[in-house]
Every structure is written in C-alpha cells, then in structure tokens.
Protein backbone atom coordinates (compact mmCIF):
# COMPACT_ATOMS: atom_id res chain seq x y z
CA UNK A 1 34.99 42.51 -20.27
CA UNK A 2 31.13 41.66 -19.87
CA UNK A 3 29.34 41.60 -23.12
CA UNK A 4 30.29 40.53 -26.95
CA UNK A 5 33.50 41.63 -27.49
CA UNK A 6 33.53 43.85 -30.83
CA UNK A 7 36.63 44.61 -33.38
CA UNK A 8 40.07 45.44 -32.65
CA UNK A 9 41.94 48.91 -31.64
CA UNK A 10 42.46 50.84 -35.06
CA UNK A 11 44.93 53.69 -34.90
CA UNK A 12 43.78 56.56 -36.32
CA UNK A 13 46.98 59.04 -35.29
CA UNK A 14 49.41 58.79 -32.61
CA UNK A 15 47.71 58.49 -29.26
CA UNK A 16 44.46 57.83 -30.90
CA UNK A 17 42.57 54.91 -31.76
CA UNK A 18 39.23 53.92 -32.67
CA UNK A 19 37.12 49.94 -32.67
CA UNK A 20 34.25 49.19 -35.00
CA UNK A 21 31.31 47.61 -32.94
CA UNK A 22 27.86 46.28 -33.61
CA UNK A 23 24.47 46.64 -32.15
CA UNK A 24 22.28 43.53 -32.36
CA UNK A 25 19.07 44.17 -33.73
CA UNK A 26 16.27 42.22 -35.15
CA UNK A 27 17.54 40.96 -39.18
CA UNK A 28 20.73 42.69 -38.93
CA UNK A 29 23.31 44.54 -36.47
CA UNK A 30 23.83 48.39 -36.21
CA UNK A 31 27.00 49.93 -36.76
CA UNK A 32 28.44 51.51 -33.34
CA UNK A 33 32.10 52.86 -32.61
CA UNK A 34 34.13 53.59 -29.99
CA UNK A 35 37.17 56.33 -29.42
CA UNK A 36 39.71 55.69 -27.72
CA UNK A 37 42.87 59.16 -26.65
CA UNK A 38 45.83 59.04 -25.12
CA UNK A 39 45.82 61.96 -22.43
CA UNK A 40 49.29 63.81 -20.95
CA UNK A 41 50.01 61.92 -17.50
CA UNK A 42 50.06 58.34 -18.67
CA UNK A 43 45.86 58.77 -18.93
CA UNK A 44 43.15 57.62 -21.23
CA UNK A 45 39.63 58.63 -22.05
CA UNK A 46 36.92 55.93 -23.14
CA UNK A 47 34.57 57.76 -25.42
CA UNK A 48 31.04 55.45 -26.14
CA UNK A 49 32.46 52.45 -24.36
CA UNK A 50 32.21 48.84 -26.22
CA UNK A 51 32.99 45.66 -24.65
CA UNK A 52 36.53 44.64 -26.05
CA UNK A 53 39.42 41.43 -25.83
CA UNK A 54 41.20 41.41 -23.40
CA UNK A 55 44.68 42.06 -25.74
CA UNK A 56 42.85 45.76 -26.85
CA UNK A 57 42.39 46.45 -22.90
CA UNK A 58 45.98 45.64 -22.10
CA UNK A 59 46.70 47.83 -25.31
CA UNK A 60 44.84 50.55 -23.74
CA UNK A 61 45.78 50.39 -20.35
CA UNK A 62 49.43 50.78 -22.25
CA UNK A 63 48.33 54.04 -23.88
CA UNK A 64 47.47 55.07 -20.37
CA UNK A 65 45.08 54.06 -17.54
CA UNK A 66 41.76 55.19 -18.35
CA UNK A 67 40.72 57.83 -16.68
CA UNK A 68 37.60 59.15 -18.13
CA UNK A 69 34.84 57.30 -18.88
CA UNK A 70 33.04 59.62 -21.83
CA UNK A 71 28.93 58.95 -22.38
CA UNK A 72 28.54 61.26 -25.62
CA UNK A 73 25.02 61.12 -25.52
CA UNK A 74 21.76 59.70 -24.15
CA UNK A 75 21.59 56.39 -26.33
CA UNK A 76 25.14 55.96 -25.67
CA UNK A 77 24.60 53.85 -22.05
CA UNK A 78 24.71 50.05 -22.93
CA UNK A 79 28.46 48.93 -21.71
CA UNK A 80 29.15 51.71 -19.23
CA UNK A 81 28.75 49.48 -16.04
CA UNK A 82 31.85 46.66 -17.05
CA UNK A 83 34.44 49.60 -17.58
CA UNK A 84 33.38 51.48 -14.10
CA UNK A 85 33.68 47.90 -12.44
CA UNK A 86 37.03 47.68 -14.17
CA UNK A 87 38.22 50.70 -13.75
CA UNK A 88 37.07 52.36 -10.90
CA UNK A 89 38.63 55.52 -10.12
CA UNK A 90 37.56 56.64 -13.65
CA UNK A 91 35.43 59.62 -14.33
CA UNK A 92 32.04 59.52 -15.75
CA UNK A 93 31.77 62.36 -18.19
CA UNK A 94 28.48 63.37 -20.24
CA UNK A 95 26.83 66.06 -21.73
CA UNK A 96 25.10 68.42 -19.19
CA UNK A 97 21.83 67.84 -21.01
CA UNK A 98 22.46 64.16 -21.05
CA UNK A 99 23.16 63.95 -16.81
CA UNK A 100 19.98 62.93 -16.02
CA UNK A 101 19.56 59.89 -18.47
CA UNK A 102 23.11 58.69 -18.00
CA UNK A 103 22.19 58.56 -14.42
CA UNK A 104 19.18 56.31 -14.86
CA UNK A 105 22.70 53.90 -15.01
CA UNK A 106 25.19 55.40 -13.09
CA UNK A 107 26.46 58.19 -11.19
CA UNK A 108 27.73 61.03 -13.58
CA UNK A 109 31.60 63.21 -12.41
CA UNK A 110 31.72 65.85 -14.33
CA UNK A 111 29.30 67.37 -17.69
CA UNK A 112 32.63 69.77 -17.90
CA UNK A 113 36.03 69.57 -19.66
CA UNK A 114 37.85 67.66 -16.66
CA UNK A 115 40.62 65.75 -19.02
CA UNK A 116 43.35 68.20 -18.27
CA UNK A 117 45.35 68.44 -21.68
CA UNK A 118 45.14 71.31 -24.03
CA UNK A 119 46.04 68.98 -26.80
CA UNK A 120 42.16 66.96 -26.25
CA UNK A 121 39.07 69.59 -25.57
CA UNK A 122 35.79 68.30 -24.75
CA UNK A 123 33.01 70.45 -25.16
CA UNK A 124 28.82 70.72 -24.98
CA UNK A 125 27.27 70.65 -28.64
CA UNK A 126 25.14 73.78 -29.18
CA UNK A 127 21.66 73.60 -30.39
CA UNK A 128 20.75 70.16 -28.64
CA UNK A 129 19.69 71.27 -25.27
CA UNK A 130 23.17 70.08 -24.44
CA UNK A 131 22.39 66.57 -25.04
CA UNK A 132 25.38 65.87 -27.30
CA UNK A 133 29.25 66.08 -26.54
CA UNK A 134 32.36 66.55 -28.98
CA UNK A 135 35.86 66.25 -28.38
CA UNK A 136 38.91 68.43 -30.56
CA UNK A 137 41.82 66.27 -30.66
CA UNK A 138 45.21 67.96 -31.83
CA UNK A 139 48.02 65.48 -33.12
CA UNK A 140 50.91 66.19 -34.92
CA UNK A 141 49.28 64.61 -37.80
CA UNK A 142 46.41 66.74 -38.06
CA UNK A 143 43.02 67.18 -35.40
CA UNK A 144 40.32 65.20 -35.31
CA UNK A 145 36.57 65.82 -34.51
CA UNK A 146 35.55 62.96 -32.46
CA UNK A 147 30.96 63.59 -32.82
CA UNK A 148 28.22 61.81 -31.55
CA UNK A 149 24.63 61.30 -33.21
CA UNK A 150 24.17 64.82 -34.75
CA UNK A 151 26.32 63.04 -37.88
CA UNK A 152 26.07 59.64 -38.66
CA UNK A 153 27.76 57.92 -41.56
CA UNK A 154 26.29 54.37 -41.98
CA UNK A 155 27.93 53.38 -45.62
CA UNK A 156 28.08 50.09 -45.08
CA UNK A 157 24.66 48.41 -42.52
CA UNK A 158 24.63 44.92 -42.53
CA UNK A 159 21.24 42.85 -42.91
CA UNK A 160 17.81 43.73 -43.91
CA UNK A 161 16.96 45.39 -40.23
CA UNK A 162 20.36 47.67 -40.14
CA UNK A 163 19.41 48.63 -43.97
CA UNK A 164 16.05 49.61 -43.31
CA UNK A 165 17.31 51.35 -39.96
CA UNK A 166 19.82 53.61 -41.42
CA UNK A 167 17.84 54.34 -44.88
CA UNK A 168 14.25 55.07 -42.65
CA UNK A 169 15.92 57.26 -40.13
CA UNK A 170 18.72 59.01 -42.42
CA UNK A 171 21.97 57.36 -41.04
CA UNK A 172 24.13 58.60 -43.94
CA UNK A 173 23.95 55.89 -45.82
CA UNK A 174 24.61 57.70 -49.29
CA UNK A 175 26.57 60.48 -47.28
CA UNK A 176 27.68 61.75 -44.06
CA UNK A 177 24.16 63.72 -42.49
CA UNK A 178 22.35 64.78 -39.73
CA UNK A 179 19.53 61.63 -38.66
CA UNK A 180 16.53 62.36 -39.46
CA UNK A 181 15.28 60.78 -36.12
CA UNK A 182 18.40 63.03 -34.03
CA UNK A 183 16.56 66.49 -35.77
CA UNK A 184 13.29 65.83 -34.69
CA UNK A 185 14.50 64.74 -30.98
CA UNK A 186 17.31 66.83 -30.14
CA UNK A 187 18.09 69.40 -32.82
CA UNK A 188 16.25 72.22 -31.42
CA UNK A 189 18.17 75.05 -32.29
CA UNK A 190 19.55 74.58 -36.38
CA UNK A 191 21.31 78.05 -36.75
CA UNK A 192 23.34 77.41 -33.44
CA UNK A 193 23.98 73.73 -34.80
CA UNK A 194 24.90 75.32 -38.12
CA UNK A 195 27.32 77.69 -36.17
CA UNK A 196 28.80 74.97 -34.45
CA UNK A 197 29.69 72.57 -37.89
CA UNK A 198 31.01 76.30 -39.38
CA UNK A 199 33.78 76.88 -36.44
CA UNK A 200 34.77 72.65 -36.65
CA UNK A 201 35.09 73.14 -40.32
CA UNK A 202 37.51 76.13 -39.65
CA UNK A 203 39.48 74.33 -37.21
CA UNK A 204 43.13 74.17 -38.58
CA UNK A 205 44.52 71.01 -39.98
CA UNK A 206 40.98 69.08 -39.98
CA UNK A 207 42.15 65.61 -40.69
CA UNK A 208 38.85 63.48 -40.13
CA UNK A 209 35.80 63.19 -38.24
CA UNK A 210 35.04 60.03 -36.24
CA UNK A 211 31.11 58.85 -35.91
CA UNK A 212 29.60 57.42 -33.34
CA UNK A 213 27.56 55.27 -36.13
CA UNK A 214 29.50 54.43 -39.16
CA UNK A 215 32.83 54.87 -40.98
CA UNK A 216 35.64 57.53 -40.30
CA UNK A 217 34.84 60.40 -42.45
CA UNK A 218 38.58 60.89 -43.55
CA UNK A 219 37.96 62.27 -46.62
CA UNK A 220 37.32 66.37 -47.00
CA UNK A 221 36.17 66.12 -43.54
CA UNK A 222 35.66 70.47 -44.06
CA UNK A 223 33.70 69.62 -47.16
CA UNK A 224 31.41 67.54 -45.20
CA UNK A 225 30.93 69.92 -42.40
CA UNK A 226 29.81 72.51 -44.90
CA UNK A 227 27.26 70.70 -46.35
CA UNK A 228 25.96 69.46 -43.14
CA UNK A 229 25.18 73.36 -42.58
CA UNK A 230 23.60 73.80 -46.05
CA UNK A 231 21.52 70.90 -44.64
CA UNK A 232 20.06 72.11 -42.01
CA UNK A 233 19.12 75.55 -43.71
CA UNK A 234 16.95 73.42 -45.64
C-alpha cells in the first residue's frame, strides 16, 4: 500500500475494527483513524482509508473483500487512490454534499446506503449541507456510531504543531466536541445537528462512538452525545 503505513487493526467488536493513523504536519503529527466492518456476503467497507501493512490488508481481505470504499467527508481524500488501485471493483461512497470535492480525486458510486446489510446503516448527517456521513453498526456486543468531523476527540496530539492544532481549532482535547473550525464551515443548521446527536444518543445498546480524529469514545458514549447538544444551544 502507497504511503506510510500507520498502526495495526484494533478490534473494537466482532466484525469491526478500527487503526490509529497520523497526519504529518509541521512540529507534530495529527491524529487520524480509520474504520474498518465486516458486511453479510463475505464484504468489507473501508471507512477514511489509511495506508496500512500488508499483514492488516490480508487481515481485512479475511474479514471480507472490501467492497466499499467510504469518504466520510471532504478532508477525508488523502489515501483514496492506493485502495481503488487495489481494489477495484470497490464502491466509492460519500456524502451527497461531499460528491463534488471527493471527485476533484476520483469518481464517486453511490452518496446512498448501497452496503446491503441491515446490521451496518450508512446515512447523510443533517445540518451540514450533507457534507458529513455516519454509519450505525449493530453487533451482538452493543452498536457503534462510527462519525466524522462534527466530533473530534484529540486527548492525546503529539508535538507542539498537533497541540496547538487541536487546542486553536477545538479538537476535544479536554473532551469529546464539536471543532470549532467544522461549526463555522459546515454546521449550518445547529437544531437539526442537535436532533441528529438526540436520536444517536437514543439508539439502543450505544456501546461507543469512533472519531475520525482521536480516541474511541467508549465511555458513556449517550452522555457525550447529550452534551454535544447542550453545546451547540450555546
């Protein structure tokens, strides 16, 4: 796989695994991660892909041959290309709102729930123009929320650029929040936003919440979506 490979497959639940990656930046490197889902059919879907060993690909291409290539947002472009050359019958999948930027590097397939399994259920973020995407994955051992940008949970940045990064532009670095830089550019509707974090925090056995930036909220994952509605009324 083209690029600097990142850290290993984590699993998360069964059928459901997650790798924490880096950005490089200037003094520092950003905190990035990629999902990884088992679908029914001996698939896979690839959400925010990451450059990875070649032991984690084989591990995927276990789990099932990826399918669906998932681009959860407009920033979310950098290592598309090497997974389409890899796997080539996959799917490009985005965010309607997010088609036309995702196209500025490749074709987009679908801005629609195309996986096929009522267990995994991607949907359109309300609130952001449809620039955001979220998947609802059901396990036995609980569902997770799989979100993009509009929460970020940067605990731990590393170096003086990644600090200043995720303390200037609100990636959560005391708590899980809302970016202060993702409000001002996408967050154009908060009450529809706020309606949207209300029905995930309902959703029954809410397990965790995986970031596209930062650490696996695993703990009172509901608690966390309540506040991020408080937020956002304020």
């Amino acid at each position: 796989m083209e690029g600097r490979p990142h850290g290993s497959l984590q699993e998360l639940d069964k059928g459901l695994f997650t790798v924490a990656a880096e950005i490089a930046m200037p003094l520092g490197n950003f905190p990035r991660r990629m999902t990884v889902v088992g679908l029914r059919g001996n698939r896979s879907a690839i959400w925010s892909a990451v450059p990875l060993r070649e032991p984690d690909m084989k591990k995927i291409e276990e789990l099932g041959e990826p399918s669906f290539l998932i681009v959860p947002g407009i920033g979310h472009r950098l290592d598309i290309k090497p997974w389409k050359q890899r796997y080539p019958k996959a799917l490009v999948v985005c965010a309607p709102g997010a088609r036309q930027a995702v196209e500025e590097v490749i074709a987009v397939d679908a801005t629609t729930d195309v996986l096929d399994d009522p267990r995994v259920v991607f949907e359109a973020v309300p609130g952001v123009s449809g620039k955001e995407a979220a998947l609802i994955i059901r396990r036995s051992g609980g569902t997770t929320l799989v979100l993009n940008d509009i929460v970020a949970n940067v605990r731990h940045p590393h170096g003086v650029g990644a600090h200043v990064m995720a303390r200037l532009f609100g990636f959560g670095v005391s708590r899980p929040m809302t970016p202060w830089v993702v409000r001002w550019k996408i967050v154009k509707h908060r009450k529809a936003l706020a309606t949207a974090f209300r029905k995930w925090a309902k959703e029954p056995e809410l397990a965790r919440i995986v970031v596209s930036h930062g650490d696996v909220i695993a703990s009172e994952p509901r608690v966390v979506l309540e506040r991020m509605v408080r937020d956002l009324a304020g």
